[in-house]
Protein backbone atom coordinates (compact mmCIF):
# COMPACT_ATOMS: atom_id res chain seq x y z
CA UNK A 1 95.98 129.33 111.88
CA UNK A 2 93.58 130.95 114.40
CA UNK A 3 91.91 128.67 116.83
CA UNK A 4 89.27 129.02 118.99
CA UNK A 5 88.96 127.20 122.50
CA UNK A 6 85.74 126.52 124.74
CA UNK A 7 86.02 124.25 127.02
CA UNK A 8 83.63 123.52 130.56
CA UNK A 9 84.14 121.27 133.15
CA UNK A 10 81.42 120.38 135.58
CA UNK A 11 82.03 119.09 138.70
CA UNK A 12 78.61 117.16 140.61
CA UNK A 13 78.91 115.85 144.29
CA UNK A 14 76.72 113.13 145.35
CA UNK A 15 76.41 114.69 148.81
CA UNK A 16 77.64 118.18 149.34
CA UNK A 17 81.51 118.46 149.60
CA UNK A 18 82.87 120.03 152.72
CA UNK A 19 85.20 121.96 150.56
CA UNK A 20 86.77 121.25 147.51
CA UNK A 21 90.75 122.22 145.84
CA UNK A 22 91.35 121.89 142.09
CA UNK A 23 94.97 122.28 140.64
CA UNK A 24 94.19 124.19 137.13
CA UNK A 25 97.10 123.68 133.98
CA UNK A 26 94.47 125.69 131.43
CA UNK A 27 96.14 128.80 130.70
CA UNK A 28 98.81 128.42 127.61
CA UNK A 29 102.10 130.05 127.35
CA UNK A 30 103.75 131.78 123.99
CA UNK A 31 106.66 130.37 122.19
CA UNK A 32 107.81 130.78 118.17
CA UNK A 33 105.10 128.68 117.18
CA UNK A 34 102.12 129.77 119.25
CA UNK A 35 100.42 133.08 119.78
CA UNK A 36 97.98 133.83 122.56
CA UNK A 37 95.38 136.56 121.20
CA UNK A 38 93.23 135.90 124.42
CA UNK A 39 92.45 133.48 127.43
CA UNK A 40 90.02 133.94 130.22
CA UNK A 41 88.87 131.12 132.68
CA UNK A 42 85.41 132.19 134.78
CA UNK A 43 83.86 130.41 137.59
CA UNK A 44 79.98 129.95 138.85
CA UNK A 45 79.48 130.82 142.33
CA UNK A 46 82.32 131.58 145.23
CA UNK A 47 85.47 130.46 144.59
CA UNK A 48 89.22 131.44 145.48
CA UNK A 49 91.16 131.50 141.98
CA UNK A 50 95.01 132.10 142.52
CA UNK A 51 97.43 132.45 139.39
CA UNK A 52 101.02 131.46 139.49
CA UNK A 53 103.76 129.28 137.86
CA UNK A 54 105.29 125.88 138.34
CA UNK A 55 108.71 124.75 138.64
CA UNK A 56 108.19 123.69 134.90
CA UNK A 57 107.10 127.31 133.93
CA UNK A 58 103.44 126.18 133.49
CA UNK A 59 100.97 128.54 134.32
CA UNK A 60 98.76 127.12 137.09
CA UNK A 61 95.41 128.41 138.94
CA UNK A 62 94.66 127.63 142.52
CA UNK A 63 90.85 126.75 142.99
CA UNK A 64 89.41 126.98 146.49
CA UNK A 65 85.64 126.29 147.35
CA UNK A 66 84.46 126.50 150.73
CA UNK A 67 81.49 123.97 151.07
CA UNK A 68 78.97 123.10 151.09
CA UNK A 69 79.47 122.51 147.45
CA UNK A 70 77.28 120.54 145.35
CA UNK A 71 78.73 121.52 141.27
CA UNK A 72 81.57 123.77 140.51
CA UNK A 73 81.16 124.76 136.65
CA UNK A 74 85.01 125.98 135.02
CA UNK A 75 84.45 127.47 131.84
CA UNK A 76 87.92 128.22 129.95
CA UNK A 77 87.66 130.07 126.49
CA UNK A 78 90.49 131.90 124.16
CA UNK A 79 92.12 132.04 120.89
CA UNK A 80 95.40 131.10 119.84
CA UNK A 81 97.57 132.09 116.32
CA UNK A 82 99.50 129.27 115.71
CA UNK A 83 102.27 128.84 113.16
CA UNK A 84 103.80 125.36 111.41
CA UNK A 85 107.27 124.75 113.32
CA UNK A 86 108.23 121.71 111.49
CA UNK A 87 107.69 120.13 115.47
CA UNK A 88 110.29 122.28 116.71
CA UNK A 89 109.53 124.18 120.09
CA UNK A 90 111.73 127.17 120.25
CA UNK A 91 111.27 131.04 122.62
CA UNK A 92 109.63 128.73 125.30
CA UNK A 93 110.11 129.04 128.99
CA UNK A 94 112.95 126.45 129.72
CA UNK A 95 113.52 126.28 133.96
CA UNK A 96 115.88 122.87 133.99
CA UNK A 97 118.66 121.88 131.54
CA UNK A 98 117.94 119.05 129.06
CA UNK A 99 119.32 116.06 131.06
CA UNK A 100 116.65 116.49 133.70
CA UNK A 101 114.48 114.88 131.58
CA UNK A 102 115.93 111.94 131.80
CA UNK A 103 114.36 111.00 135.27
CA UNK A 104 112.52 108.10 134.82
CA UNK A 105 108.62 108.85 136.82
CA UNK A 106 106.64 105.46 138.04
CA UNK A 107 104.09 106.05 135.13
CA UNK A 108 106.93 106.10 132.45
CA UNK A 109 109.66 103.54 134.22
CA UNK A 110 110.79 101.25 131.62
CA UNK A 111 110.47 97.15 132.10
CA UNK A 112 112.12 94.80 130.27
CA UNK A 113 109.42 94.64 127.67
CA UNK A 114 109.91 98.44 126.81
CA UNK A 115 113.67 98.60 126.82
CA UNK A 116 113.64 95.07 124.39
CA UNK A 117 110.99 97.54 121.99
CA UNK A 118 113.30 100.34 122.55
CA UNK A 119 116.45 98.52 121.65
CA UNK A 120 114.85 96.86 118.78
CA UNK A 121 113.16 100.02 117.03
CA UNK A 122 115.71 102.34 117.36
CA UNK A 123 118.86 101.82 118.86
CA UNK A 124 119.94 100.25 115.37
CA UNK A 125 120.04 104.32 114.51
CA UNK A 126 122.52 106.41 115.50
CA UNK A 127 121.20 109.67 115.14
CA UNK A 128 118.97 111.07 117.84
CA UNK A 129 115.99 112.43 115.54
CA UNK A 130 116.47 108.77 113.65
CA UNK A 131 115.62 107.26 116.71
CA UNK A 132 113.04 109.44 117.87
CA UNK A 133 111.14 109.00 114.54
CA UNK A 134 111.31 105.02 114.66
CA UNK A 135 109.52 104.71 118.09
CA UNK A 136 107.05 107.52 116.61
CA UNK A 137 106.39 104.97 114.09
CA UNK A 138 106.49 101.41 115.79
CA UNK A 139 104.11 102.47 118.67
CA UNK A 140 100.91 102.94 117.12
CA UNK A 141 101.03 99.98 115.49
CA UNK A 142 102.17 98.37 118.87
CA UNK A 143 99.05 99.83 120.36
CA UNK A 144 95.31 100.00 119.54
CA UNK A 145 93.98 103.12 120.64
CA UNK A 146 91.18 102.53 122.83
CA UNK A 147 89.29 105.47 125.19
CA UNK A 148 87.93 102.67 127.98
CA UNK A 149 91.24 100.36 128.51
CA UNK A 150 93.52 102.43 130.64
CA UNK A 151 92.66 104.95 133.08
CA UNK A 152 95.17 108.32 134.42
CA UNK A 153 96.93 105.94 136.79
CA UNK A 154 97.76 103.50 133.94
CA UNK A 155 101.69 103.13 133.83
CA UNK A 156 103.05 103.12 130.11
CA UNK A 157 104.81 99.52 131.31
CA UNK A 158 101.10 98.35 132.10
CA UNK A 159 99.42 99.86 129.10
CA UNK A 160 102.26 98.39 126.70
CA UNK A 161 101.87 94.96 127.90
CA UNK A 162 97.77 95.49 127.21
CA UNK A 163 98.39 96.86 123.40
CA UNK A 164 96.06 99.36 124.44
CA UNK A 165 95.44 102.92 125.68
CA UNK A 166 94.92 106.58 124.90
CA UNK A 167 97.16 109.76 123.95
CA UNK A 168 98.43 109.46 127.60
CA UNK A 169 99.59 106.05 127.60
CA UNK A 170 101.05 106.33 124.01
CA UNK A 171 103.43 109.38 125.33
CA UNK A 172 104.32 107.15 128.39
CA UNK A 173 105.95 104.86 126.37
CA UNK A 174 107.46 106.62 124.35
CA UNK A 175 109.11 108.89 127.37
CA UNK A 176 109.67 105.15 128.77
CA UNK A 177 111.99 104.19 125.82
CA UNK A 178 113.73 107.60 124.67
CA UNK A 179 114.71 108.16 127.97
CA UNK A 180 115.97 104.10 128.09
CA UNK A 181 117.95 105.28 124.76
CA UNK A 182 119.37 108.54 126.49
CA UNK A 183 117.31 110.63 124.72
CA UNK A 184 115.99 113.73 127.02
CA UNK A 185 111.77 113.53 126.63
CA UNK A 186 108.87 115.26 127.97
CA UNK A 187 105.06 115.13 128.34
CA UNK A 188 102.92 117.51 126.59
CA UNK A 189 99.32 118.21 127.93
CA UNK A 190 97.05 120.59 125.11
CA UNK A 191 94.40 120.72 122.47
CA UNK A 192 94.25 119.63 119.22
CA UNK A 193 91.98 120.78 116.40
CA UNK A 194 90.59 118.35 114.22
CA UNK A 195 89.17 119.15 110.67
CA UNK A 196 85.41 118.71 111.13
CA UNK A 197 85.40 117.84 114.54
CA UNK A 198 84.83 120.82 116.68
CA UNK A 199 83.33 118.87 119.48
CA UNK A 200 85.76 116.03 121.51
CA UNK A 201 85.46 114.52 124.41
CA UNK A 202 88.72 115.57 125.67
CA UNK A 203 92.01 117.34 125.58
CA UNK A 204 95.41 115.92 123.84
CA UNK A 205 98.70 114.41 125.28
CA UNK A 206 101.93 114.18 123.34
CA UNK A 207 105.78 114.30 123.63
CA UNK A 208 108.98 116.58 122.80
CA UNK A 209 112.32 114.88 122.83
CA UNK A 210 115.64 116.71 122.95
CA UNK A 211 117.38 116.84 119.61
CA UNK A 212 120.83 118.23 119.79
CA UNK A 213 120.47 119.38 116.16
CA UNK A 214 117.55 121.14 116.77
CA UNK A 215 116.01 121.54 119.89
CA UNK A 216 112.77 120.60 121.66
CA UNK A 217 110.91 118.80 119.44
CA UNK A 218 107.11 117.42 119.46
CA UNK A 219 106.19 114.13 118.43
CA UNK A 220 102.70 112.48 118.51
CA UNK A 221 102.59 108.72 118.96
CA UNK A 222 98.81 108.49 118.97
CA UNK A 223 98.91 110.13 115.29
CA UNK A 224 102.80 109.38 114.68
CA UNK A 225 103.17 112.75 113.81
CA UNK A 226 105.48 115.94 114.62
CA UNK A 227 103.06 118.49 116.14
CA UNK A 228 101.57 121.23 113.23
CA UNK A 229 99.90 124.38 113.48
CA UNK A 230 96.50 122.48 114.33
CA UNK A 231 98.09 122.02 118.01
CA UNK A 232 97.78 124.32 121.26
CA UNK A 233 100.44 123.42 123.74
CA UNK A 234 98.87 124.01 127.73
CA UNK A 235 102.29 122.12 129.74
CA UNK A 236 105.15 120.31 130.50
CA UNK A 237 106.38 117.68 133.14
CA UNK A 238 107.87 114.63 133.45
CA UNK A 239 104.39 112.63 132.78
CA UNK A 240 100.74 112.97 132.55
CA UNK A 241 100.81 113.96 136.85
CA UNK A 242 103.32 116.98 136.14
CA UNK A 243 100.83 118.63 133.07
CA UNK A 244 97.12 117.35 133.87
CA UNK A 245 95.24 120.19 132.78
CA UNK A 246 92.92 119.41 136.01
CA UNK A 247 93.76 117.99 139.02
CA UNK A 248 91.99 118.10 142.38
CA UNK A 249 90.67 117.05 145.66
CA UNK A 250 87.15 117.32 147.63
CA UNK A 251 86.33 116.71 151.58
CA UNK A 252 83.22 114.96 152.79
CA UNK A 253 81.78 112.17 152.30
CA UNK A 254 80.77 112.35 148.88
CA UNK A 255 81.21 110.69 145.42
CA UNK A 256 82.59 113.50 142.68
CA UNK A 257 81.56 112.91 138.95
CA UNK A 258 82.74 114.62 136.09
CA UNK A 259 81.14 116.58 132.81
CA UNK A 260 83.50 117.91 130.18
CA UNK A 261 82.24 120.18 127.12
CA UNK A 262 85.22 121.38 124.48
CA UNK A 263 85.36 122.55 121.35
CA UNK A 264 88.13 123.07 119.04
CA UNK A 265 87.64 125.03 116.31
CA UNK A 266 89.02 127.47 113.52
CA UNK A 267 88.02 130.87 114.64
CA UNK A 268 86.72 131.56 110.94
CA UNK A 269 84.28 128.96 111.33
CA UNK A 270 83.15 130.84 114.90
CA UNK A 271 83.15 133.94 112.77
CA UNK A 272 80.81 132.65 109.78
């Protein structure tokens, strides 16, 4: 399916902001299952914008302001072709070998809560992609999703023992107890386009685990689901720190608050 991204992100300052650095992740990549038709990211008023690539193979940009700044306004639009892959991520840009995603991060280190779900959900399977779909399963109805419990430093360990969180905190744990089970896993930051609900409030998080059978290949706690055409993969890491689609810092004395505007839709619907 065709789908059609618009997203802005408004930055205020209380008190104008010496200067101001923002770490972009906004720009997808190709692979087998996703097509980028076009992608542009535009700025309001003088700003540095730098383009290169992570040790991951992300795509980052490199925002500079020079203050004073009181707003910077980010406005990323494109479309994307994307394709049903069954979950399976292949013709990607792959820069380390499977087993380095076994590295546990301190937002997806496993306690002895998470390695007793682990054990008990799936290590009873033997097969990798057995396992991988039982903690699919048994998490979201571990967890209540909830959009004011956790916040981006929320550890999957701390989130777990709430029985609450957000995309973010439900691909935590799971990287927390694949990796426990020896099973390779990595976060996924991107977009995904819901029937009927062009506007959100925010971008998507998910996983892919390595399946020796197969490959890469996505799963979605929060919907306990294999990723389908209806998602737009941005980046990879080790957690939510490695593939935040925005990441930044200001200098002054200030207080920086945050406005975000998306929509996901089919590019039909834009059309009609």
């Amino acid at each position: 399916m065709r789908i059609r991204i618009t997203h802005e992100t408004v930055y205020h300052y209380s008190e104008p902001a010496r200067s101001a650095i923002q770490l972009l992740r906004l720009t997808p990549r190709g692979h087998d299952g996703q097509t980028v038709l076009s992608w542009n990211i535009d700025m309001e008023g003088e700003a540095r914008l730098m383009r290169r690539e992570d040790w991951y193979g992300n795509i980052i940009h490199s925002l500079s302001v020079q203050g004073p700044v009181s707003q910077i306004t980010l406005h990323v639009t494109g479309e994307i072709e994307t394709t049903d892959t069954a979950g399976i991520i292949r013709g990607g840009v792959e820069r380390f070998p499977d087993i380095f995603y076994l590295r546990e991060t301190p937002l997806t280190r496993p306690d002895a809560a998470i390695r007793e779900f682990a054990e008990t959900t799936a290590g009873r399977f033997d097969n990798v992609l057995d396992r991988a779909h039982a903690l699919l399963n048994a998490i979201p109805e571990r967890l209540r999703f909830d959009t004011e419990a956790t916040s981006s430093a929320t550890a999957g360990a701390d989130a777990f023992a709430a029985g609450h969180g957000v995309c973010q905190d439900f691909s935590h744990i799971f990287l927390a107890a694949a990796r426990f089970l020896n099973i390779p896993a990595r976060y996924v930051s991107g977009y995904l386009h819901k029937s009927g609900e062009a506007e959100q409030e925010a971008g998507h998080a998910w996983v892919e685990a390595y399946i020796p059978e197969l490959g890469w290949v996505s799963f979605d706690p929060a919907n306990a689901i294999s990723a389908t055409e209806h998602y737009v993969r941005l980046a990879i890491g080790l957690d939510y720190l490695d593939a935040a689609p925005v990441r930044g810092s200001y200098y002054g004395i200030t207080r920086e608050a945050l406005d975000v505007r998306l929509r996901i839709e089919g590019a039909r619907q834009v059309q009609a």
